[in-house]
Protein backbone atom coordinates (compact mmCIF):
# COMPACT_ATOMS: atom_id res chain seq x y z
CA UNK A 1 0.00 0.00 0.00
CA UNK A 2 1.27 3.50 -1.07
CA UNK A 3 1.13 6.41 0.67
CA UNK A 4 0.04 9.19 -2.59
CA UNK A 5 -0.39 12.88 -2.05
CA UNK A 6 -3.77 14.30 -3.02
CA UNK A 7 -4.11 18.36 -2.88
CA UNK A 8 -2.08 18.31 -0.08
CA UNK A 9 -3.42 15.58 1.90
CA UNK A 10 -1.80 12.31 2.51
CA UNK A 11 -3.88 8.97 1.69
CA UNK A 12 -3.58 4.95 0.97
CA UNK A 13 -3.02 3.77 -2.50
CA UNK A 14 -3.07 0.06 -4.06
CA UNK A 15 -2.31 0.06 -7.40
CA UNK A 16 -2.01 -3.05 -9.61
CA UNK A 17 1.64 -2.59 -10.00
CA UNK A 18 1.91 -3.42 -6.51
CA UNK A 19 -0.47 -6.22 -6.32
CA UNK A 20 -0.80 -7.62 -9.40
CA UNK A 21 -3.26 -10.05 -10.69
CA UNK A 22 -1.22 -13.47 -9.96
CA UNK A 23 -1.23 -12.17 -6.50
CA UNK A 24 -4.81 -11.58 -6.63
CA UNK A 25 -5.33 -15.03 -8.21
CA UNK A 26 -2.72 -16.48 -5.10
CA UNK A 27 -5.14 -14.65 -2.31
CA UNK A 28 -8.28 -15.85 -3.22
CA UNK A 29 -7.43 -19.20 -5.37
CA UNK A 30 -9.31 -21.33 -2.27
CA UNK A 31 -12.45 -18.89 -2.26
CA UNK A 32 -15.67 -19.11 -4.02
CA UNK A 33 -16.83 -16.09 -4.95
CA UNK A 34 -20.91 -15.80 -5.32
CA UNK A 35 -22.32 -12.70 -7.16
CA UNK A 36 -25.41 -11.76 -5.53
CA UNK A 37 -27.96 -9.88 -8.20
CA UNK A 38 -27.44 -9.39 -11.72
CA UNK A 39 -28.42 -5.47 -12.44
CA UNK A 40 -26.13 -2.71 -12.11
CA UNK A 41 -22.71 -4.38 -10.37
CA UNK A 42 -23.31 -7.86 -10.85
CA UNK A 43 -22.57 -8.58 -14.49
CA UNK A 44 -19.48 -6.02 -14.65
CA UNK A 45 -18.08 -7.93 -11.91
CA UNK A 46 -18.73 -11.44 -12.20
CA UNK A 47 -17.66 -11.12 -15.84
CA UNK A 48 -14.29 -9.36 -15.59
CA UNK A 49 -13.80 -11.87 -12.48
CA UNK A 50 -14.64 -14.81 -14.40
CA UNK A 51 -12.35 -13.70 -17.59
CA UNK A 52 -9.27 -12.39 -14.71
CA UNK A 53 -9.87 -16.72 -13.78
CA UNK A 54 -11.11 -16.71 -10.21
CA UNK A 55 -14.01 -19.26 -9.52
CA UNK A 56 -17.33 -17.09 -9.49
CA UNK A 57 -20.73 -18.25 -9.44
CA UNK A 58 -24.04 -15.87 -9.59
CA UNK A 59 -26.86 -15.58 -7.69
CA UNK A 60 -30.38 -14.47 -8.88
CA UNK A 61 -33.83 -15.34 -8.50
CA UNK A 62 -35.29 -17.68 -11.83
CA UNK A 63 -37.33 -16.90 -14.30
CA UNK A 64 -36.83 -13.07 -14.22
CA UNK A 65 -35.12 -10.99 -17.41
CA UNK A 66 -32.16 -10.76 -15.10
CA UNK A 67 -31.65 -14.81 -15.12
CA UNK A 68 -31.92 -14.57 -18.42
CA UNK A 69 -29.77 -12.37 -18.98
CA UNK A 70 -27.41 -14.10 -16.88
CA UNK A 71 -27.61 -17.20 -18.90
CA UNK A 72 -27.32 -15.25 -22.12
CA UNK A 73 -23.72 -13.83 -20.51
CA UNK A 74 -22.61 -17.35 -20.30
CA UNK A 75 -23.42 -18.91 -16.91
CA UNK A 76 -24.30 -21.85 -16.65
CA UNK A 77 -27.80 -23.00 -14.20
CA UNK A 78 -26.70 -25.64 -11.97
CA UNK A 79 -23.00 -25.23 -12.70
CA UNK A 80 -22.29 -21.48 -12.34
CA UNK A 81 -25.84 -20.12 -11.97
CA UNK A 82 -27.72 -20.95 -8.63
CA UNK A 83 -31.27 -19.35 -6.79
CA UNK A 84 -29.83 -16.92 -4.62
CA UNK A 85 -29.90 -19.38 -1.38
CA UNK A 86 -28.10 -22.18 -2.99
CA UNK A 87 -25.29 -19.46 -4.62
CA UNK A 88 -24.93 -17.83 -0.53
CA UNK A 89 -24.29 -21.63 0.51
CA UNK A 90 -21.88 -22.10 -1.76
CA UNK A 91 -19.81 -19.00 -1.51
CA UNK A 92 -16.96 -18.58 0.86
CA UNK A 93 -17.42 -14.58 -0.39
CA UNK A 94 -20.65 -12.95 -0.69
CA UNK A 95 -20.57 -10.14 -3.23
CA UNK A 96 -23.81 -8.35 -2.13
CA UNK A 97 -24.66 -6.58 -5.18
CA UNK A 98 -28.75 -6.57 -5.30
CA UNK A 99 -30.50 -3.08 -4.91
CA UNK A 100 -30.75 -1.37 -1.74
CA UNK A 101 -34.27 -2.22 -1.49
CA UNK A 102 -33.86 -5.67 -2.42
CA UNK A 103 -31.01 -6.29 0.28
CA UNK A 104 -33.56 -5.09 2.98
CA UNK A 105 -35.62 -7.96 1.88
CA UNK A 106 -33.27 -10.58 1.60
CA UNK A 107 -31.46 -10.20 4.65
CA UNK A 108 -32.12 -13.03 6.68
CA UNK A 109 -31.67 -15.41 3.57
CA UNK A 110 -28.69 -14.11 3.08
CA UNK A 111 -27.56 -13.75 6.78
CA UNK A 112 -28.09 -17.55 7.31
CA UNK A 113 -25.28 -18.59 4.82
CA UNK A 114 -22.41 -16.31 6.37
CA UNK A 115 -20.94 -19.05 8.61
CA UNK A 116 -17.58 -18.20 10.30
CA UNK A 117 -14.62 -17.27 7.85
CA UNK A 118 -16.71 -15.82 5.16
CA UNK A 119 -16.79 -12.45 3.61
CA UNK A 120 -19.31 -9.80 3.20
CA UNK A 121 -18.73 -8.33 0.48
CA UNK A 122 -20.59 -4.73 -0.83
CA UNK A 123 -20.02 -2.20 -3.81
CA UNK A 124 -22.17 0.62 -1.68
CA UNK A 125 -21.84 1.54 2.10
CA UNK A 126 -25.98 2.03 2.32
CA UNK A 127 -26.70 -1.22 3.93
CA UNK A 128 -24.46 -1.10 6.35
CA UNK A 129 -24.23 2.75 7.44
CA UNK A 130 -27.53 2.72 7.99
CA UNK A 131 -28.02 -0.28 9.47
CA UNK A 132 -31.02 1.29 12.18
CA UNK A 133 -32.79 1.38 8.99
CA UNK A 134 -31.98 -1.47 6.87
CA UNK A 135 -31.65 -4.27 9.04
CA UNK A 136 -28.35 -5.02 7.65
CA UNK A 137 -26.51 -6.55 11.13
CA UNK A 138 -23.84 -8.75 10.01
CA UNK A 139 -22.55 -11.54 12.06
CA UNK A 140 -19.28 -10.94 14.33
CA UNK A 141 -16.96 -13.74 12.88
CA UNK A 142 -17.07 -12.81 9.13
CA UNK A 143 -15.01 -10.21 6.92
CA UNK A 144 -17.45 -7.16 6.25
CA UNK A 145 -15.68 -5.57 3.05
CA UNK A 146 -16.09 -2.95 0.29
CA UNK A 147 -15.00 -2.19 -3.55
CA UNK A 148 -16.90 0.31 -4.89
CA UNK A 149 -15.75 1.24 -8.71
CA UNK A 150 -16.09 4.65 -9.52
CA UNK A 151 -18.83 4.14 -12.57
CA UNK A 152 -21.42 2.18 -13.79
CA UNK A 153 -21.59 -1.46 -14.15
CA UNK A 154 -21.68 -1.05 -17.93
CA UNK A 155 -18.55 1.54 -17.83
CA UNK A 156 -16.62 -1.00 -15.47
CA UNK A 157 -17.05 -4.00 -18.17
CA UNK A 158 -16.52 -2.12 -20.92
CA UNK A 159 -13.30 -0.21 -19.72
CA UNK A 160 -11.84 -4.07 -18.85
CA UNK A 161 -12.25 -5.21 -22.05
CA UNK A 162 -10.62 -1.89 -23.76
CA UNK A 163 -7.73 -3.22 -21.38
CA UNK A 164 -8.38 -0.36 -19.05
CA UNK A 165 -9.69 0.25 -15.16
CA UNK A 166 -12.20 2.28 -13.16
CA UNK A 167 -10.80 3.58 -10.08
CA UNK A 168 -12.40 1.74 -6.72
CA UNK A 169 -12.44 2.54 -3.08
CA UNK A 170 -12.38 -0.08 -0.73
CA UNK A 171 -12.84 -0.27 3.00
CA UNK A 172 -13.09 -2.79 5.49
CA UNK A 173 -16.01 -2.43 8.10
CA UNK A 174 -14.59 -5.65 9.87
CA UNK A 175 -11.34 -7.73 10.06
CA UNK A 176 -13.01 -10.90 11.60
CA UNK A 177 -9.90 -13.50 9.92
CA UNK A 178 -7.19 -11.26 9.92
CA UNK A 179 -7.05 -11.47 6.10
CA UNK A 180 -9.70 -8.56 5.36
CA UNK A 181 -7.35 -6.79 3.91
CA UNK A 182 -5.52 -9.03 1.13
CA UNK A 183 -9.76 -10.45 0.42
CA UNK A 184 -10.51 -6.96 -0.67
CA UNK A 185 -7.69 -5.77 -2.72
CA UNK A 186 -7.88 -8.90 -4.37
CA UNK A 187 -11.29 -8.36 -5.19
CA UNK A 188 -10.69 -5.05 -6.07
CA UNK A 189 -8.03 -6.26 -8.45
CA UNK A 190 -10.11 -8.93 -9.86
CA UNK A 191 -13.54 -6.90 -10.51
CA UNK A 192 -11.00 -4.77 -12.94
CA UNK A 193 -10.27 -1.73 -10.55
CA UNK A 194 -7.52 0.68 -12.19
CA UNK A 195 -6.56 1.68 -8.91
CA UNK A 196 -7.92 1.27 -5.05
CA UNK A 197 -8.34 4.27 -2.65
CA UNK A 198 -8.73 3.71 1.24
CA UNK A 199 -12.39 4.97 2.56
CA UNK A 200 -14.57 3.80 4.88
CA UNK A 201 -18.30 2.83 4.60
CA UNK A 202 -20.25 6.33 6.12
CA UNK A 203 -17.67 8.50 3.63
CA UNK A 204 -18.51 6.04 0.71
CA UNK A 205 -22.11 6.06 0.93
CA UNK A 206 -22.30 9.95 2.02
CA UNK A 207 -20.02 11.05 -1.19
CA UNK A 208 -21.81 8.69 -3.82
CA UNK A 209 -25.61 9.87 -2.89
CA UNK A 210 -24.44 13.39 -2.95
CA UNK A 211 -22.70 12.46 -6.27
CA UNK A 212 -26.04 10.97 -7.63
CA UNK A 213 -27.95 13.76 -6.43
CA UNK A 214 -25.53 16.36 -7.65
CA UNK A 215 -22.79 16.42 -10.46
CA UNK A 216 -22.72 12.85 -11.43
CA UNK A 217 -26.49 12.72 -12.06
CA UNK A 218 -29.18 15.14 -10.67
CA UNK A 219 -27.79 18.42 -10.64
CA UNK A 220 -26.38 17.75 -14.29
CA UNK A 221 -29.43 17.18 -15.84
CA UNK A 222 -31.12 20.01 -14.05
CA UNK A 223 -28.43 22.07 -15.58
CA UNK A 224 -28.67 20.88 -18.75
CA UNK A 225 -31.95 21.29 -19.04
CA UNK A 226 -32.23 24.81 -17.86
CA UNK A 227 -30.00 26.07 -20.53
CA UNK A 228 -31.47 24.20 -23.37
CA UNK A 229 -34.74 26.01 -22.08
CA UNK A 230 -33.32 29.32 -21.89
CA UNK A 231 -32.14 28.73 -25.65
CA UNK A 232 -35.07 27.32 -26.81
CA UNK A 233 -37.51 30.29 -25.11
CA UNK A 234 -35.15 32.53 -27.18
CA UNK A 235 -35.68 31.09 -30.39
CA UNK A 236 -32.74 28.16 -30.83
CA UNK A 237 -34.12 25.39 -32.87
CA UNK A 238 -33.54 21.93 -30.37
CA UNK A 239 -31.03 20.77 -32.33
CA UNK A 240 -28.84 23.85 -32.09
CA UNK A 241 -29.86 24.07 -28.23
CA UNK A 242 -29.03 20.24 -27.76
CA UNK A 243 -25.34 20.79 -29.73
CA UNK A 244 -24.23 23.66 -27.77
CA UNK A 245 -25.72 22.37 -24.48
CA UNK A 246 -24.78 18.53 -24.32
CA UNK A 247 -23.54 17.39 -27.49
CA UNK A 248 -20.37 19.66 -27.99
CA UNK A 249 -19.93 19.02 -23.75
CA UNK A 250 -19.89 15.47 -23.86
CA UNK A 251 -18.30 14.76 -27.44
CA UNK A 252 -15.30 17.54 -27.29
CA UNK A 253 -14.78 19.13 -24.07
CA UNK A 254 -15.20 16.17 -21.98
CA UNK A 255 -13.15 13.80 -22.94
CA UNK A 256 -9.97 16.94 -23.18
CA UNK A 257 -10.93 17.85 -19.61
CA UNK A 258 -10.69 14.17 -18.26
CA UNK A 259 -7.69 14.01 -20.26
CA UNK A 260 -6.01 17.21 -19.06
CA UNK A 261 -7.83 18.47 -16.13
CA UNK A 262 -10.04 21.75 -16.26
CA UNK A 263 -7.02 24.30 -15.31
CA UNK A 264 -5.74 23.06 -19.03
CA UNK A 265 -9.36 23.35 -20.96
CA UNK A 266 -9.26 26.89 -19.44
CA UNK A 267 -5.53 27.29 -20.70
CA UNK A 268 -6.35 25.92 -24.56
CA UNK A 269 -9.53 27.87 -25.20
CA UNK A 270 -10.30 31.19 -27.11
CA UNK A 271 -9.65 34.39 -24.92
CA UNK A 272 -13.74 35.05 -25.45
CA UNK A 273 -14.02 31.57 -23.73
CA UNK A 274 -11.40 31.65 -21.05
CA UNK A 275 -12.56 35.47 -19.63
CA UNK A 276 -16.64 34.44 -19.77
CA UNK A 277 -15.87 31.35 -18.15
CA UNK A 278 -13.91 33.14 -15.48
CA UNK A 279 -16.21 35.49 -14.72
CA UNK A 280 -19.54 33.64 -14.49
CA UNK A 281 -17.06 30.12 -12.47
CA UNK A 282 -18.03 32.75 -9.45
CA UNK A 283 -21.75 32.98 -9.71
CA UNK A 284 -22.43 29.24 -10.84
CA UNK A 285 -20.58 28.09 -7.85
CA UNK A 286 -21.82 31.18 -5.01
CA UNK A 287 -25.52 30.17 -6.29
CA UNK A 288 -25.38 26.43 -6.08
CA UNK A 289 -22.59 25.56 -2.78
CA UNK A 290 -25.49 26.04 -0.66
CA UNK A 291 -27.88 23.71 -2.58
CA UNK A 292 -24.94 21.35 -2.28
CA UNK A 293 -24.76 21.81 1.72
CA UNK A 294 -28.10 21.16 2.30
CA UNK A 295 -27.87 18.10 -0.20
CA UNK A 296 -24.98 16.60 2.02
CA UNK A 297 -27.03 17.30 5.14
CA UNK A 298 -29.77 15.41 4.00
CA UNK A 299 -27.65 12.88 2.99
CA UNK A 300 -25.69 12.73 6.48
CA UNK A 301 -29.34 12.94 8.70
CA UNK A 302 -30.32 10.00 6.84
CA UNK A 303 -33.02 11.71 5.53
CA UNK A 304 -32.00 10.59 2.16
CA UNK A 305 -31.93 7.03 2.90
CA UNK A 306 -34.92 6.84 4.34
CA UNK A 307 -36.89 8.24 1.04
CA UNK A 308 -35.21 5.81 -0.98
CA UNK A 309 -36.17 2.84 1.24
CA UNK A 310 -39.97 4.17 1.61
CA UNK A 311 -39.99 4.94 -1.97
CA UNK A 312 -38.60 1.87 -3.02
CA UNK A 313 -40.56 -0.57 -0.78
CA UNK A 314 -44.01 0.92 -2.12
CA UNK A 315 -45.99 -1.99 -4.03
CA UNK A 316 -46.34 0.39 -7.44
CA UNK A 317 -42.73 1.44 -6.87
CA UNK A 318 -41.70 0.08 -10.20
CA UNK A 319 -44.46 1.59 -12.12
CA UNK A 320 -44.09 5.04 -10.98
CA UNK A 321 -40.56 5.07 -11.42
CA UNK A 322 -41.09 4.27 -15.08
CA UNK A 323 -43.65 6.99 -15.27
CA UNK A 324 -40.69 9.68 -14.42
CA UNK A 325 -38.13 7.52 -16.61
CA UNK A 326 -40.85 8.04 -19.46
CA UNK A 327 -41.44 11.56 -18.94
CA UNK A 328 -37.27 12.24 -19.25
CA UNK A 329 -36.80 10.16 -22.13
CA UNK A 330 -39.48 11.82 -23.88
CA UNK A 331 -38.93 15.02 -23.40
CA UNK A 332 -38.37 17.60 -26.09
CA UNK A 333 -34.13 17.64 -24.86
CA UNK A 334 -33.45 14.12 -25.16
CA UNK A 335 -35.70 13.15 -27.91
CA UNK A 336 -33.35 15.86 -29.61
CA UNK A 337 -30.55 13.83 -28.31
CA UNK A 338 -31.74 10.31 -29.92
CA UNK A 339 -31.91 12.26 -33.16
CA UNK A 340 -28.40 13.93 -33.02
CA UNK A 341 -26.54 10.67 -31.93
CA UNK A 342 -27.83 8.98 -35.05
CA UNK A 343 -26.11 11.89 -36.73
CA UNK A 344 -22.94 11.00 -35.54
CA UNK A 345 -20.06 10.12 -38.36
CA UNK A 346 -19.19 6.73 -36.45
CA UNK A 347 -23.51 6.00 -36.54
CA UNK A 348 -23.32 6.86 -40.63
C-alpha cells in the first residue's frame, strides 16, 4: 500500500503494479466467490472476475429478465448459476450486489449462509451505514468488506475489455480473519479496478448519494436542461440548443478535460471563452454551494436514505418510477438527443 499525495493531503493507494493479478489469483485461489444480483454491479463484476480466472458463481432469482440475462452472458444454471440461497451456501465470499431495497428484503436469507470465515462483500456503504434502517446486522466472525468502482456497471465492463480500469475505493467495516485486507484488494483487483483508494463505509455512501444527487447525475441534468430552455424560449431550434448544451460538452470538451484536467481546458480555449468562463465560475458556484450543503445534510441525517427505502418498498414502486423515466426520455431535450446521436459520423 502506497502512501500518494492528493491536494495536499496524505492517503492509501493500491495500485495493480503493486499487487498484481497473480497475486490476486494467489489470495483468493481457495475462495468461491458468489455474485449476488445481476443489475447494475453484478454482471461487470462477475464477468471481468470470471475472464481475470477466479471461480465465481451468480446468484439471482429464476425466471426473471435478469436470469436470463445471466444465462445469455454465459453462466451456466446448476453449474455457475444458482437461486440466490443455494449461490450464498456455496460461496466462501458474498458479493452483495442486489438493490438497496432488495437487500432489505433478503437479509435473513442471506444472513443464514455467512458461517464463520466468510466475507461480506458490498459495492455501496448504504446497507451497512444505515443499518437502524436497513436491518443489515452482520454476524461478528465474518469479513465485512467494500470495492466500490467509480462508474457504472456497464462503464466498469466495458473499460476491462478496452484493457483499461475504473478507479475503486475499498474499506473494510470488519477484520473478523485477519485477512480482510488481502480479500478486498484482491477483489478489487479482480472486478477490474484501475486503482484502489482507502475509505470507509459512512464516507462512501455519504459522497456517492451526494454524487447521484448532484454532479454525477441530478444536478447535471437540471443544468442541462435549464440552458437548453433558456435557448429554446429565445428562439434556438432543439437541435442547435441540444449541440451547444450537451452534445459539444460530452463529445469535445469532456473527454480533453478528463484528459487534461479543467485548469488546461481553461488554458487551450479562445480568450472570449477563457474570460466568460472566469467570470460567471463565481456565480455558478456562489448560487449552487449552498444547494450542495443542504444536499450533504440530508444525505448525512439520513433523511435521504430513508426516502429511498420508503420509496422503493411501495408496491407500485416500479411503475411510478417508469412513469418519471418516461417523462425524461421523452422530453423535447433528449428526444433531440436520440436524433443527433444517429447523426454522428461513427452511426453513418
Amino acid at each position: 500500500m502506497a502512501k500518494m499525495i492528493f491536494g495536499g493531503v496524505e492517503e492509501n493507494v493500491v495500485t495493480r503494479e503493486e499487487f498484481p493479478l497473480e497475486k490476486a489469483r494467489e489470495v483468493l485461489k481457495g475462495e468461491t466467490i458468489a455474485v449476488i444480483g445481476y443489475g447494475v454491479q453484478g454482471p461487470g463484476q462477475s464477468l471481468n472476475l470470471r475472464d481475470n480466472g477466479f471461480n465465481v458463481i451468480v446468484g439471482q432469482r429464476k425466471e426473471s429478465k435478469t436470469w436470463d440475462k445471466a444465462v445469455a452472458d454465459g453462466w451456466v444454471p446448476g453449474e455457475t448459476l444458482f437461486e440466490i440461497e443455494e449461490a450464498c451456501k456455496r460461496g466462501t465470499i458474498i458479493q452483495y450486489l442486489l438493490s438497496d431495497a432488495a437487500q432489505i428484503a433478503l437479509w435473513e436469507t442471506v444472513k443464514r449462509h455467512l458461517t464463520p470465515g466468510k466475507a461480506l462483500y458490498f459495492s455501496h456503504g448504504f446497507g451497512i451505514t444505515y443499518n437502524d434502517r436497513t436491518g443489515i446486522v452482520p454476524p461478528a466472525d465474518v469479513d465485512v468488506i467494500m470495492v466500490a468502482p467509480k462508474g457504472s456497471g456497464t462503464s466498469l465492463r466495458r473499460m476491462f475489455l478496452e484493457g483499461r480500469g475504473l478507479n475503486s475505493s475499498y474499506a473494510i467495516y470488519q477484520d473478523a480473519t485477519g485477512n480482510a485486507f488481502d480479500r478486498v484488494i484482491a477483489l478489487g483487483i479482480g472486478v477490474g479496478s484501475g486503482y484502489l483508494f482507502e475509505t470507509d463505509f459512512k464516507r462512501e455512501v455519504y459522497s456517492d448519494l451526494t454524487g447521484e444527487r448532484g454532479t454525477l447525475m441530478g444536478a447535471i441534468q437540471g443544468l442541462l436542461l435549464a440552458q437548453y430552455e433558456v435557448l429554446r424560449e429565445n428562439g434556438h431550434t432543439p437541435s442547435e440548443a441540444f449541440n451547444e448544451t450537451v452534445e459539444e460538452l460530452t463529445q469535445s470538451l469532456m473527454p480533453l478535460f478528463a484528459e487534461n484536467g479543467m485548469d488546461w481546458m481553461y488554458a487551450n480555449c479562445s480568450t472570449t471563452a477563457q474570460r466568460g468562463a472566469l467570470d460567471w465560475m463565481g456565480p455558478f458556484h456562489d448560487l449552487n454551494k449552498p444547494l450542495f450543503e443542504k444536499l450533504y445534510k440530508e444525505v448525512a441525517s439520513g433523511n435521504e436514505a430513508q426516502r429511498a427505502i420508503d420509496s422503493n418498498s411501495q408496491p407500485d414502486y416500479r411503475e411510478k418510477l417508469e412513469e418519471e423515466l418516461k417523462a425524461l426520455r421523452e422530453s423535447e431535450m433528449w428526444q433531440t438527443g436520440a436524433v443527433v446521436r444517429k447523426l454522428r459520423p461513427e452511426n453513418n
